[in-house]
Protein backbone atom coordinates (compact mmCIF):
# COMPACT_ATOMS: atom_id res chain seq x y z
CA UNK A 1 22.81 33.59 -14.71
CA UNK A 2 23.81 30.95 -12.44
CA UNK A 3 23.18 28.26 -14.77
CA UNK A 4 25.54 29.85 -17.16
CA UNK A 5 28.37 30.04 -14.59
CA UNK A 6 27.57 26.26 -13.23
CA UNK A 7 26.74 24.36 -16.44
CA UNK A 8 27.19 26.24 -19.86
CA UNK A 9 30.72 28.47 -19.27
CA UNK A 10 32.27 24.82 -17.96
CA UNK A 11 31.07 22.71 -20.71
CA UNK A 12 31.10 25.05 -23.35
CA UNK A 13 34.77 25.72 -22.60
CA UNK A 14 35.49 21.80 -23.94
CA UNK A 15 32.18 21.23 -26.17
CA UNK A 16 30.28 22.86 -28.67
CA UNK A 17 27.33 25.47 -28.01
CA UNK A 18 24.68 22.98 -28.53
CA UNK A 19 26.46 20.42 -26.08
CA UNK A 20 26.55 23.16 -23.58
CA UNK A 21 22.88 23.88 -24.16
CA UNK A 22 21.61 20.29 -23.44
CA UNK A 23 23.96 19.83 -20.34
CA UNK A 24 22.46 23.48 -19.30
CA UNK A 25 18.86 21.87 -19.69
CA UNK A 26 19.51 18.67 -18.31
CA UNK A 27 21.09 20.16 -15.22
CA UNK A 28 17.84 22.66 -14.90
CA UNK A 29 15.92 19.19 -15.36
CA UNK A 30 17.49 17.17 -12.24
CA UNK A 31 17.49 20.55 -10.37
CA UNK A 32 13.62 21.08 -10.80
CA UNK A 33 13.37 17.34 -9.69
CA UNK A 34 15.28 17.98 -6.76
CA UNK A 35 12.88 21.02 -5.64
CA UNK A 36 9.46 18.71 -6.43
CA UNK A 37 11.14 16.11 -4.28
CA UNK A 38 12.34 18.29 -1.12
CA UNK A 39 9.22 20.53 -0.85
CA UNK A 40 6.16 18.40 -1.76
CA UNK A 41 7.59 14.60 -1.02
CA UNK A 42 4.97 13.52 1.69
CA UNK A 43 6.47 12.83 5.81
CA UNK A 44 7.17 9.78 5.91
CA UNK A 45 4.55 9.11 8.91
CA UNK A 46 2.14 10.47 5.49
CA UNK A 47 3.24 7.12 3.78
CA UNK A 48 2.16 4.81 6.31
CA UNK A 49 -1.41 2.84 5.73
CA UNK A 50 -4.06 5.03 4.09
CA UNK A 51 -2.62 8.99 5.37
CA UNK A 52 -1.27 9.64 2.16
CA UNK A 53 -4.55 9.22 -0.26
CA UNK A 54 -3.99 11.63 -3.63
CA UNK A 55 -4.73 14.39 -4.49
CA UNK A 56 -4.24 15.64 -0.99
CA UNK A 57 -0.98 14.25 -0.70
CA UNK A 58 1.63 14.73 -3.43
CA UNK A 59 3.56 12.03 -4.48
CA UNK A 60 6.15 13.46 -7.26
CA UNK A 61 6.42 11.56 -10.77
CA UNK A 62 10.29 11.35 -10.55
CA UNK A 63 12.09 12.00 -14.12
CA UNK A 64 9.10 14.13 -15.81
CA UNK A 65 10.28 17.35 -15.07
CA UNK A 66 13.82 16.10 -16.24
CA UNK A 67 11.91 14.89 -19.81
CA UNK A 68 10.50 18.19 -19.99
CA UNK A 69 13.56 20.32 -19.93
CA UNK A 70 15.41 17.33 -22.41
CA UNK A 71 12.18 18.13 -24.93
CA UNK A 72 13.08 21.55 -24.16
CA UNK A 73 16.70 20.69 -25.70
CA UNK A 74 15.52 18.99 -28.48
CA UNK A 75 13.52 21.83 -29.50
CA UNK A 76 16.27 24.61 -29.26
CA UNK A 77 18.44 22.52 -31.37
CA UNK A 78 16.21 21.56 -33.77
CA UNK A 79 15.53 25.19 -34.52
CA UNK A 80 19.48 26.00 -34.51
CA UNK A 81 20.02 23.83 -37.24
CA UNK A 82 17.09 24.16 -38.98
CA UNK A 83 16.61 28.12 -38.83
């Protein structure tokens, strides 16, 4: 619901439904990054010489949740103006 107040009501008021959808993903994309990157980036004391060694400290893949959620978009309007 907040999405739709934040992202798709704004855009959709100036853009067409399927603009409004992909700006609605892409904003749920950099928001999921955000998260990934506040509550699992390592302390930065972590990063220093070998205290950081995966898998038992996270280091976050910046932009795949983001490609995710834009697949996501592709998807939705392929089967919009397909089906």
């Amino acid at each position: 619901k907040c999405r739709l107040r934040g992202v798709y009501k704004p855009v959709r008021t100036r853009f067409s439904r399927m603009t409004a959808s992909t700006a609605t993903f892409i904003a749920s994309g950099i928001f999921h990054e955000w998260i990934l990157a506040v509550l699992f980036s390592p302390e930065y004391n972590e990063l220093e010489g070998d205290a950081c060694i995966p898998p038992s400290c996270y280091r976050p893949g910046f932009g795949r949740s983001t490609l995710f959620f834009i697949w996501n978009a592709i998807i939705i309007a392929m089967e919009y103006l397909i089906g």
